[in-house]
N, C-alpha and C. Protein backbone atom coordinates (compact mmCIF):
# COMPACT_ATOMS: atom_id res chain seq x y z
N UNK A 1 99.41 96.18 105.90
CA UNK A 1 100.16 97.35 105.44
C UNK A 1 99.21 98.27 104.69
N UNK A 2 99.14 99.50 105.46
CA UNK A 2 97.65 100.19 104.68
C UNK A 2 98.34 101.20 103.29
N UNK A 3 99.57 101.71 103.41
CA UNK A 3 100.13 102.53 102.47
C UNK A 3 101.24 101.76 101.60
N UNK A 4 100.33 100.80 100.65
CA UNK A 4 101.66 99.98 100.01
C UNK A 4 102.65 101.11 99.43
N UNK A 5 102.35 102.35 98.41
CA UNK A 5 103.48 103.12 98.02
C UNK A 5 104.26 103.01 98.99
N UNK A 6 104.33 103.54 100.46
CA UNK A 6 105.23 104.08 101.15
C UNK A 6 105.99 102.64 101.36
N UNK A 7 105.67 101.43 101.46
CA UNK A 7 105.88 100.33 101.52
C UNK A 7 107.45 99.91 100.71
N UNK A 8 106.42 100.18 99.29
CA UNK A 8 107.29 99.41 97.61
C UNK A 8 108.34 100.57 97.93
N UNK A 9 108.41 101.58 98.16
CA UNK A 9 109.53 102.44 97.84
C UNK A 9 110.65 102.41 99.18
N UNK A 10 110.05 101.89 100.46
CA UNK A 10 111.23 101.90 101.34
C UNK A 10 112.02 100.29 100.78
N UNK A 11 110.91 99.40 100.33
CA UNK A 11 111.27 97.90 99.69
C UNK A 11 112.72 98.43 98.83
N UNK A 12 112.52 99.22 98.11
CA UNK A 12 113.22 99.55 96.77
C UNK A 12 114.38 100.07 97.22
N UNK A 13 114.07 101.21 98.13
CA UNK A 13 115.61 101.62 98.46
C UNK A 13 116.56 100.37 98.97
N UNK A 14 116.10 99.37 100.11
CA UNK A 14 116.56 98.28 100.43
C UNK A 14 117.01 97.77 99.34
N UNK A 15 116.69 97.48 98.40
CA UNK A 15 117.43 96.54 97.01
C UNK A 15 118.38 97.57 96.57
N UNK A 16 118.04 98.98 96.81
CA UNK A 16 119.31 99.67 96.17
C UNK A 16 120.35 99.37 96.80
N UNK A 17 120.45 98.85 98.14
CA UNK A 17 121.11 99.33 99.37
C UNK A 17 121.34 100.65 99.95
N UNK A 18 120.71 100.99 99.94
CA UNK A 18 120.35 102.51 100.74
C UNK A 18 119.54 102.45 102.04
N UNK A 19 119.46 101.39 102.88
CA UNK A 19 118.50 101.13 104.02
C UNK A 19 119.72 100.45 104.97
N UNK A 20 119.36 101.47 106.07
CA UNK A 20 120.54 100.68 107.50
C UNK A 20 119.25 100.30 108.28
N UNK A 21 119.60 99.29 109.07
CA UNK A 21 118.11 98.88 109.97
C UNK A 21 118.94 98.64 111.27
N UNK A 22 118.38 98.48 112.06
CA UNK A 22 119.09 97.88 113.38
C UNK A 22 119.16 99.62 114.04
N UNK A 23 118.65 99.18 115.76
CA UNK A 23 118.94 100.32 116.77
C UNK A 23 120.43 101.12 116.20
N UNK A 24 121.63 100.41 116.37
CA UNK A 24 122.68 100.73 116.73
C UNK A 24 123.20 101.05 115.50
N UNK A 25 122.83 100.26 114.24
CA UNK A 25 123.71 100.82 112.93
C UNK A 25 122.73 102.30 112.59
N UNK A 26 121.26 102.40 113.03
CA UNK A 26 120.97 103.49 112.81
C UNK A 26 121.56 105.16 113.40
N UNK A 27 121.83 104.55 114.73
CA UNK A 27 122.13 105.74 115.29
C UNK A 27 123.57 105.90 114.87
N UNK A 28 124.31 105.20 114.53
CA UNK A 28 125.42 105.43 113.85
C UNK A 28 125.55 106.20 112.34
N UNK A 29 124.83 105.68 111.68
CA UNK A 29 124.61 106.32 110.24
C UNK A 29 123.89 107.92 110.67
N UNK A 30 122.67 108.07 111.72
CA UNK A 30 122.63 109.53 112.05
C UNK A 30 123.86 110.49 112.41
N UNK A 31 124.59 109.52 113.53
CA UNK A 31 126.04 110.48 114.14
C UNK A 31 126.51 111.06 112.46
N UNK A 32 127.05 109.87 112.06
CA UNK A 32 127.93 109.91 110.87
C UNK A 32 127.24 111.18 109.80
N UNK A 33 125.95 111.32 109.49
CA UNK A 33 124.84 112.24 109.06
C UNK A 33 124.81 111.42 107.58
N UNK A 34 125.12 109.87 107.64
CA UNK A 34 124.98 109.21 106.55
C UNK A 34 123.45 109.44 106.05
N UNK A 35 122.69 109.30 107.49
CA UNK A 35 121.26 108.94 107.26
C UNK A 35 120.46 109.98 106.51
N UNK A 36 119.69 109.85 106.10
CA UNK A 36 118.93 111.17 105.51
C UNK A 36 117.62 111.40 105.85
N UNK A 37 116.93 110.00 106.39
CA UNK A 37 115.44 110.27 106.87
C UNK A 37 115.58 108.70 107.79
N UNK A 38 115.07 109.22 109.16
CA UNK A 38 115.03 108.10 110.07
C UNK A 38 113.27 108.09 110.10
N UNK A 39 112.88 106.09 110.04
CA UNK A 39 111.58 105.89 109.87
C UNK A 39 111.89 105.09 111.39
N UNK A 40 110.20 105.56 112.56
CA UNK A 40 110.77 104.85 113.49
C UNK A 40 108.85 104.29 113.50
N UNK A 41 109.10 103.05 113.86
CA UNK A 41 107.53 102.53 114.25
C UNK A 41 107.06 103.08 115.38
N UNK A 42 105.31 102.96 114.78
CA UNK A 42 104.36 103.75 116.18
C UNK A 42 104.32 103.44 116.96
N UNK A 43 104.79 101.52 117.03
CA UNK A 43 104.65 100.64 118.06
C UNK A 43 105.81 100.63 118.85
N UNK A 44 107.11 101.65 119.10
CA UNK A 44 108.54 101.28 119.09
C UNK A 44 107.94 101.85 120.48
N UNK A 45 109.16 101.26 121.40
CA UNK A 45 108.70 101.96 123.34
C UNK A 45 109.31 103.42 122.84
N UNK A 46 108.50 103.47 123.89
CA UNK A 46 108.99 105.26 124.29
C UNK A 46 110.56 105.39 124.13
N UNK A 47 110.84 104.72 125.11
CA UNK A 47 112.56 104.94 124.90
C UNK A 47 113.16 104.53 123.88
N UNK A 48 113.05 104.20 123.20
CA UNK A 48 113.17 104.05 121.90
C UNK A 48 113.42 105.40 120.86
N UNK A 49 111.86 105.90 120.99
CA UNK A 49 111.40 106.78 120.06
C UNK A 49 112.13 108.20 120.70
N UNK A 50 112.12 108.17 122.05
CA UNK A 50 112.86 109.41 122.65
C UNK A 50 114.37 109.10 122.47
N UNK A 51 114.71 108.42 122.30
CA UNK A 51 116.33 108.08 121.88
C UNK A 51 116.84 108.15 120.16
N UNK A 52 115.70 108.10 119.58
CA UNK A 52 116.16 108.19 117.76
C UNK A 52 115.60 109.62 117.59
N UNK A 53 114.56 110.48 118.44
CA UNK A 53 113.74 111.53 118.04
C UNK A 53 115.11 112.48 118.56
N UNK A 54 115.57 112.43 120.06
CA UNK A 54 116.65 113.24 120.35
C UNK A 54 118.28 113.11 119.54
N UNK A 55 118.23 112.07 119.06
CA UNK A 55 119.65 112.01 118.27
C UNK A 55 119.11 112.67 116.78
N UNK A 56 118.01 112.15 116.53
CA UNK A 56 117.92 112.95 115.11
C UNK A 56 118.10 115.01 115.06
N UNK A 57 117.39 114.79 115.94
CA UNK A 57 117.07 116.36 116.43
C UNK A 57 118.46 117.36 116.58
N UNK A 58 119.38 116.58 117.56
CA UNK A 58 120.45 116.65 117.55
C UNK A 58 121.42 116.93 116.38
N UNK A 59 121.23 116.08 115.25
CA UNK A 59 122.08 116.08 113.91
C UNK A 59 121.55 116.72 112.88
N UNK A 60 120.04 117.35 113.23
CA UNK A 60 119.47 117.78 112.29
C UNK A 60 119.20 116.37 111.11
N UNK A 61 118.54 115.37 111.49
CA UNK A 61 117.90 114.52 110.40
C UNK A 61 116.68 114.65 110.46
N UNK A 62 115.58 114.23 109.43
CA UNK A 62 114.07 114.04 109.65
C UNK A 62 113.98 112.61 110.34
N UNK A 63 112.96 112.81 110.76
CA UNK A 63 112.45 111.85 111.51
C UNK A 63 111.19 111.88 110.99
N UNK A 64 110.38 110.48 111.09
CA UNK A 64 108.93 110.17 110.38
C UNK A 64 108.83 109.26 111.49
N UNK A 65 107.33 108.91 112.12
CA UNK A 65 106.53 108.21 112.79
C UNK A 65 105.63 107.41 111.69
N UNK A 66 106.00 106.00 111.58
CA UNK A 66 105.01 105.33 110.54
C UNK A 66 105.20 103.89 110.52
N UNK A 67 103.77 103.33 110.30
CA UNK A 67 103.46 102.43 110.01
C UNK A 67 103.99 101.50 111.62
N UNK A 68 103.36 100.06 111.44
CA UNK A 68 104.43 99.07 112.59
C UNK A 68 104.98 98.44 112.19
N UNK A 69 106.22 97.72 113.61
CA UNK A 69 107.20 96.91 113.47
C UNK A 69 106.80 96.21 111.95
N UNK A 70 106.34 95.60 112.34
CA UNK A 70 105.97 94.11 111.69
C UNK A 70 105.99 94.39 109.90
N UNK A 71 105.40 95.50 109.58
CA UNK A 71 105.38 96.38 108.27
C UNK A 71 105.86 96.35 107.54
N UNK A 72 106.94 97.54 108.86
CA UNK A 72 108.15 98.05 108.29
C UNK A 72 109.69 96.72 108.32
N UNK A 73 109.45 95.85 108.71
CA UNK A 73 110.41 94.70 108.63
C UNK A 73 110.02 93.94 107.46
N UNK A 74 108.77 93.32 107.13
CA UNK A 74 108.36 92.91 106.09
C UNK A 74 108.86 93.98 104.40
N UNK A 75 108.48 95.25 104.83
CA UNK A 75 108.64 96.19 103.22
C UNK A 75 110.13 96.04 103.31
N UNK A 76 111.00 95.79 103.86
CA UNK A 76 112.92 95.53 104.07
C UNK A 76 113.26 93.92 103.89
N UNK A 77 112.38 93.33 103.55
CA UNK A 77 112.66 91.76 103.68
C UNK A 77 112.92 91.44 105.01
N UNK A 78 113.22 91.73 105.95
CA UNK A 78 113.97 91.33 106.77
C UNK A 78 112.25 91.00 108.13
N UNK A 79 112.68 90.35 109.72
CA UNK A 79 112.07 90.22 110.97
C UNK A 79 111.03 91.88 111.42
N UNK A 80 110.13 91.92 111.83
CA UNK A 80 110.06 93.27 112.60
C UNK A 80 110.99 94.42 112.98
N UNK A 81 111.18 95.34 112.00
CA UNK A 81 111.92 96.36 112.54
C UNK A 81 111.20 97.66 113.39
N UNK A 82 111.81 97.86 114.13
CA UNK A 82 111.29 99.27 115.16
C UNK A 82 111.81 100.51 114.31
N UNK A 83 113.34 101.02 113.94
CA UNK A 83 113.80 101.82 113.23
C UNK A 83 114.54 101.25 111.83
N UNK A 84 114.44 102.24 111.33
CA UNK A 84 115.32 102.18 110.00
C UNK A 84 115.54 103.21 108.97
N UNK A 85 117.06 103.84 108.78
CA UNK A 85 117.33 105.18 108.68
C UNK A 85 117.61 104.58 106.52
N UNK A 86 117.15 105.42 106.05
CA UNK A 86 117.85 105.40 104.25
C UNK A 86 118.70 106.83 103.99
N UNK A 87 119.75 106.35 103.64
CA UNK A 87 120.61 106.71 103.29
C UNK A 87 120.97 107.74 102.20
N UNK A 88 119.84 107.62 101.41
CA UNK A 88 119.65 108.17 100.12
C UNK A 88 118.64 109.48 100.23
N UNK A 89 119.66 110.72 99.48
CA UNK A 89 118.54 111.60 99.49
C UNK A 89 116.95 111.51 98.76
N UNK A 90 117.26 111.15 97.61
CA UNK A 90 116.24 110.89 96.86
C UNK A 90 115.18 109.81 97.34
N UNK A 91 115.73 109.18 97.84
CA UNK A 91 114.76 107.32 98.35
C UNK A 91 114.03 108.64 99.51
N UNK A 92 114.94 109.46 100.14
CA UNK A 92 114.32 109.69 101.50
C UNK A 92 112.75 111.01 101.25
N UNK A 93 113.04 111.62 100.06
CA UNK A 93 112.29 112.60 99.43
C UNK A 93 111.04 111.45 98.74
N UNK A 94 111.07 110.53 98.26
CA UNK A 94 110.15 109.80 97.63
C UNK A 94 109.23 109.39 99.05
N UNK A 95 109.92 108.72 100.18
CA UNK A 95 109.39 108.21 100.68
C UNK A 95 108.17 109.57 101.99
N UNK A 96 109.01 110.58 101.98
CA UNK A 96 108.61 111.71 102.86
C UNK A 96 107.16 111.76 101.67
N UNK A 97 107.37 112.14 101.11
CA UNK A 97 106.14 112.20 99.65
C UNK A 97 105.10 111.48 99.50
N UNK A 98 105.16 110.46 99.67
CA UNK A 98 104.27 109.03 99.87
C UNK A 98 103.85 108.65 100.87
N UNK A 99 104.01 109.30 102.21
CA UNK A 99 103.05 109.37 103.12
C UNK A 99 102.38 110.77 103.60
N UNK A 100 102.58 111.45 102.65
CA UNK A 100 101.64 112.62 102.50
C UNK A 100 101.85 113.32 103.20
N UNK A 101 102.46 113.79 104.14
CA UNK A 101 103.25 114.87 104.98
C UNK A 101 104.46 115.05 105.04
N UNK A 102 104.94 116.52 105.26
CA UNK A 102 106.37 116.90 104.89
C UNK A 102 107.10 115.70 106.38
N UNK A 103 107.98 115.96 106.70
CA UNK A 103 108.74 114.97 107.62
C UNK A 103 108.85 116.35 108.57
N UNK A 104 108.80 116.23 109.98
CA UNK A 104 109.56 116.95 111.16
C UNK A 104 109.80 116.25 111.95
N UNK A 105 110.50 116.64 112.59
CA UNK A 105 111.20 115.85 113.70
C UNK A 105 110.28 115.92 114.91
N UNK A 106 110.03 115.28 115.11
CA UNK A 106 109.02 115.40 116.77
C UNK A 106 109.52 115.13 117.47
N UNK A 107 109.07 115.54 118.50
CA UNK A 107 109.80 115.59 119.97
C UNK A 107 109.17 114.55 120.83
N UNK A 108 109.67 113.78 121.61
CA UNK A 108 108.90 112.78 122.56
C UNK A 108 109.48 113.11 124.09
N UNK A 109 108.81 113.44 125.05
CA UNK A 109 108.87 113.84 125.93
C UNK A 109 108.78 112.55 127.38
C-alpha cells in the first residue's frame, strides 16, 4: 500500500460506517445518490470500470481510479475489493485530498 493516508482515512470512514463495498450495494447507493465518491481499483476489468465510470457519470458522482483490489479490501478490513462508494461528504473530501488530485469522473471507453 504506497499511500497509507489515503489508506487510514478510507479505514476510518469504514469504522464510521460510511463505506458501502460490494458491485451491487455500490451501484445502488450511486442510483440512490447516497454515494458521494466512488473508489474503483486499477486492477478492476474493464467492464467493471466502464459500468461504475458510466453510472457515476450518469448521477453526477466522482469517481477516483486508485490503488488495487487487494489494498483497497485490506484499508476496509474486509477480502479484495474492486469498488467501494463512502457515503460521507466529508470522508469523501478527505479522501479526494489525500491522493493529491481533485476527483473527475473518467470515462472508459
Amino acid at each position: 500500500m504506497e499511500n497509507n493516508k489515503f489508506y487510514n482515512r478510507m479505514g476510518l470512514a469504514m469504522r464510521a460506517g460510511k463505506v458501502v463495498h460490494g458491485d451491487q450495494a455500490v451501484l445502488d447507493a450511486v442510483r440512490s445518490k447516497e454515494a458521494k465518491l466512488v473508489v474503483v481499483a486499477t486492477d478492476a476489468s474493464d467492464n467493471t470500470r466502464k459500468k461504475v465510470a458510466d453510472k457515476c457519470s450518469h448521477y453526477q458522482i466522482p469517481l477516483v481510479e486508485y490503488g488495487v483490489r487487494d489494498d483497497l479490501g485490506a484499508a476496509i478490513g474486509k477480502e479484495s475489493r474492486v469498488v467501494v462508494a463512502v457515503t460521507d461528504a466529508g470522508f469523501a473530501r478527505l479522501l479526494t485530498e489525500s491522493q493529491g488530485k481533485p476527483a473527475e469522473v473518467e470515462r472508459f471507453e
